[in-house]
PDB file of N, CA and C in Angstrom:
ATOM      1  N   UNK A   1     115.510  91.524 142.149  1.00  0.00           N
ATOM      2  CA  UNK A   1     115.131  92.689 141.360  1.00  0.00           C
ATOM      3  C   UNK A   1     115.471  92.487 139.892  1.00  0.00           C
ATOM      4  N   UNK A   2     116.622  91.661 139.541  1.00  0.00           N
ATOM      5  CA  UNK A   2     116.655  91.575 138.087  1.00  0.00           C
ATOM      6  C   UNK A   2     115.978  91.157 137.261  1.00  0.00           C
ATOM      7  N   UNK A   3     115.348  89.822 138.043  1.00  0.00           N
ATOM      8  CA  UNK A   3     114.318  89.022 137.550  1.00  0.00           C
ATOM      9  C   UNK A   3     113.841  89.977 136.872  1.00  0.00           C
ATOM     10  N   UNK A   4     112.885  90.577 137.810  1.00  0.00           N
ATOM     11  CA  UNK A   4     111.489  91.184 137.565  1.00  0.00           C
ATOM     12  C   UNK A   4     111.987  92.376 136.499  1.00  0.00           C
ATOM     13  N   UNK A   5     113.500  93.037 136.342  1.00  0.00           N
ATOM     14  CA  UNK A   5     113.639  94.026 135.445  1.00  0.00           C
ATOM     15  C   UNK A   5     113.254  93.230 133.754  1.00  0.00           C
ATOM     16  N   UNK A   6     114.027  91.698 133.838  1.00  0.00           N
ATOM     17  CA  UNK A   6     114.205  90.701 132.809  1.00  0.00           C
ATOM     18  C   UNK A   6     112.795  91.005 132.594  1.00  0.00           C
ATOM     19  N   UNK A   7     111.646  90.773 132.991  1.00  0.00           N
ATOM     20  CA  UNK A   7     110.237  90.558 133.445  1.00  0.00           C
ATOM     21  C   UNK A   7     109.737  91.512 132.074  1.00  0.00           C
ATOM     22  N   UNK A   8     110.258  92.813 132.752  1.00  0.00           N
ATOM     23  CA  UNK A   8     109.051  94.267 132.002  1.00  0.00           C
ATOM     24  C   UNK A   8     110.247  94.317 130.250  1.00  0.00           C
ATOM     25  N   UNK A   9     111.497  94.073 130.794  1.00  0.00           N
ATOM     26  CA  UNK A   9     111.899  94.174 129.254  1.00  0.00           C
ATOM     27  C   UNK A   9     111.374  93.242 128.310  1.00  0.00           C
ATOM     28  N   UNK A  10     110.946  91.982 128.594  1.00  0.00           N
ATOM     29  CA  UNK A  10     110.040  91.247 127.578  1.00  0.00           C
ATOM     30  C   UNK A  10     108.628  91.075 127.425  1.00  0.00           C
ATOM     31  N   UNK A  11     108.168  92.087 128.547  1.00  0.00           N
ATOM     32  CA  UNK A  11     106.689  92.183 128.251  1.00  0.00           C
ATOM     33  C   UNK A  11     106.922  93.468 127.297  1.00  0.00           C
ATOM     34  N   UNK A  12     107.471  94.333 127.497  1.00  0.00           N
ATOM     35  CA  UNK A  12     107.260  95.980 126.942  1.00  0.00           C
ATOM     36  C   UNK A  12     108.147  96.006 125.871  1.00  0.00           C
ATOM     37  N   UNK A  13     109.413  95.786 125.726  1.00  0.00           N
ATOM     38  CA  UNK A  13     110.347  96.138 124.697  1.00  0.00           C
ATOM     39  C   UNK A  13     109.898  95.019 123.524  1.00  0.00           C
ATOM     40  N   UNK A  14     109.410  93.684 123.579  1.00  0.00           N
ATOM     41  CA  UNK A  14     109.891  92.595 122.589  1.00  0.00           C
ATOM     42  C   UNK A  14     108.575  92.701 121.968  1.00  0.00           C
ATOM     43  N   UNK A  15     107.481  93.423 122.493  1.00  0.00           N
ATOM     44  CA  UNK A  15     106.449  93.764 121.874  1.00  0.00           C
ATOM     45  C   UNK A  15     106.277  94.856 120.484  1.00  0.00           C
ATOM     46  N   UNK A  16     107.105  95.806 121.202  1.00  0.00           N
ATOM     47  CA  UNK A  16     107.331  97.101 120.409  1.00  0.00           C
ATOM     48  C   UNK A  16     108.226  96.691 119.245  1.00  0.00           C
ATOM     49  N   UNK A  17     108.919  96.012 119.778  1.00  0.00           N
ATOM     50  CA  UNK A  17     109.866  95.577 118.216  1.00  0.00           C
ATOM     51  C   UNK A  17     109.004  94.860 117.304  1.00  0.00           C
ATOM     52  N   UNK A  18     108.101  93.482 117.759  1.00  0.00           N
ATOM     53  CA  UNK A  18     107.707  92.762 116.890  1.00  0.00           C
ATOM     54  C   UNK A  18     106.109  93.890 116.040  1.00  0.00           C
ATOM     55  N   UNK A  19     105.567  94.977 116.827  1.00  0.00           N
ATOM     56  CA  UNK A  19     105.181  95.580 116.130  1.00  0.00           C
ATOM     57  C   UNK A  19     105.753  96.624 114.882  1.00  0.00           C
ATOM     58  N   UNK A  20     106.743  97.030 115.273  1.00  0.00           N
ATOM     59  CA  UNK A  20     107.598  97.685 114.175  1.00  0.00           C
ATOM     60  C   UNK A  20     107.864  96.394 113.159  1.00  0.00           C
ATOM     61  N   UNK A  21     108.346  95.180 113.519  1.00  0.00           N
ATOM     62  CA  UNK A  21     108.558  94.717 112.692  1.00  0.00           C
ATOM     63  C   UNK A  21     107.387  94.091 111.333  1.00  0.00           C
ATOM     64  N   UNK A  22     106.487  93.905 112.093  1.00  0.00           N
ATOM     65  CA  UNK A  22     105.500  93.720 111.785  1.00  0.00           C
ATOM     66  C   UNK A  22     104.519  94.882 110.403  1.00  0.00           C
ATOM     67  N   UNK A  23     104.990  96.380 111.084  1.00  0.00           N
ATOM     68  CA  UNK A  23     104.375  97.387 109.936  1.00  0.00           C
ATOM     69  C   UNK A  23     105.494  97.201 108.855  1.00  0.00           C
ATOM     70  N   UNK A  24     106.605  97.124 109.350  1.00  0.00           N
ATOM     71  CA  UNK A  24     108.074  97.056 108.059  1.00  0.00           C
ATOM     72  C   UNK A  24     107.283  96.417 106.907  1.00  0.00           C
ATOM     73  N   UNK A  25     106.931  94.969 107.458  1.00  0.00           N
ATOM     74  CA  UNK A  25     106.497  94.236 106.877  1.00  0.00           C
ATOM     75  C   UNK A  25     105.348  94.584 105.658  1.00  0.00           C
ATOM     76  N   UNK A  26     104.294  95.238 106.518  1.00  0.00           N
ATOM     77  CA  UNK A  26     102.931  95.573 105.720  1.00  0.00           C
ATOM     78  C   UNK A  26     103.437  96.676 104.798  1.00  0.00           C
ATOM     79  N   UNK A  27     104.200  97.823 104.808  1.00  0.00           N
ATOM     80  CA  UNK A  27     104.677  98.913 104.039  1.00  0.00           C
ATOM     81  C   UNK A  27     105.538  98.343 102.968  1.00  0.00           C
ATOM     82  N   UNK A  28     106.339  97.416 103.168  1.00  0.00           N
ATOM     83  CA  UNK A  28     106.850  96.202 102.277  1.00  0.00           C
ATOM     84  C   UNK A  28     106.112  96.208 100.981  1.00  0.00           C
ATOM     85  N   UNK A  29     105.031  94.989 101.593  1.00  0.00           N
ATOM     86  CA  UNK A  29     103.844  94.771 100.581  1.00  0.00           C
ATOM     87  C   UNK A  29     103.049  95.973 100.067  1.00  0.00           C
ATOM     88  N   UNK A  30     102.599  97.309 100.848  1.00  0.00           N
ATOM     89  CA  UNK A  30     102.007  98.063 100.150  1.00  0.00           C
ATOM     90  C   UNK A  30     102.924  98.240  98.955  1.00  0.00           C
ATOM     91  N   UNK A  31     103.918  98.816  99.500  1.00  0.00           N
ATOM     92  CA  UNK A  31     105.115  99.768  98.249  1.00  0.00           C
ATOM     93  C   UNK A  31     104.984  98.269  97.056  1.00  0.00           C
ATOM     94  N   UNK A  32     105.417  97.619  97.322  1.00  0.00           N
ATOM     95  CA  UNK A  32     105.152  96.088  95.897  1.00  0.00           C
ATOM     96  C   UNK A  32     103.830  96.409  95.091  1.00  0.00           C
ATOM     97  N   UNK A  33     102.783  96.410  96.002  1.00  0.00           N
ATOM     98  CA  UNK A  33     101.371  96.831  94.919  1.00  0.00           C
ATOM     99  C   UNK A  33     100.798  97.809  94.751  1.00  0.00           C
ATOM    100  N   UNK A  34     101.661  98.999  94.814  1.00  0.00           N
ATOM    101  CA  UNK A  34     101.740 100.101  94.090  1.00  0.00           C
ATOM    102  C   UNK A  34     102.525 100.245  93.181  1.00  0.00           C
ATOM    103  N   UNK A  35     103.977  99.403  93.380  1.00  0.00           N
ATOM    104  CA  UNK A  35     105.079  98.997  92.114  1.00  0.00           C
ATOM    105  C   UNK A  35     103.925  98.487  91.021  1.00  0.00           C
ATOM    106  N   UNK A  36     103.239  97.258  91.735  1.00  0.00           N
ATOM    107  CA  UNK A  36     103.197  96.535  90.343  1.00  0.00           C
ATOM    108  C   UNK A  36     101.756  97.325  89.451  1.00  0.00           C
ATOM    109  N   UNK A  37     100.888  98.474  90.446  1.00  0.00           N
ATOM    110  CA  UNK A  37     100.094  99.016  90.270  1.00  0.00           C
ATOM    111  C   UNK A  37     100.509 100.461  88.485  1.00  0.00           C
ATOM    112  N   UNK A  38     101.636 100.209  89.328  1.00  0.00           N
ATOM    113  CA  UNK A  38     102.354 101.491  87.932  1.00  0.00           C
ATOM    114  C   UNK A  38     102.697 100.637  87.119  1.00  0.00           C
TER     115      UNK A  38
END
């Protein structure tokens, strides 16, 4: 049974992070070229 718990925490959780991490990212760059926009 752990396996398979190991299983859904890296299909479901490591996804959700690398998407958050991922917008961090893009809101990053927006906020920069709106800095350099002003």
């Amino acid at each position: 049974m752990s396996n398979i718990w190991k299983i859904i925490i890296v299909n479901i959780i490591i996804p959700i992070v690398i998407e958050e991490v991922i917008e961090k990212m893009r809101d990053r760059e927006f906020i920069e070229k709106m800095r350099n926009r002003i």
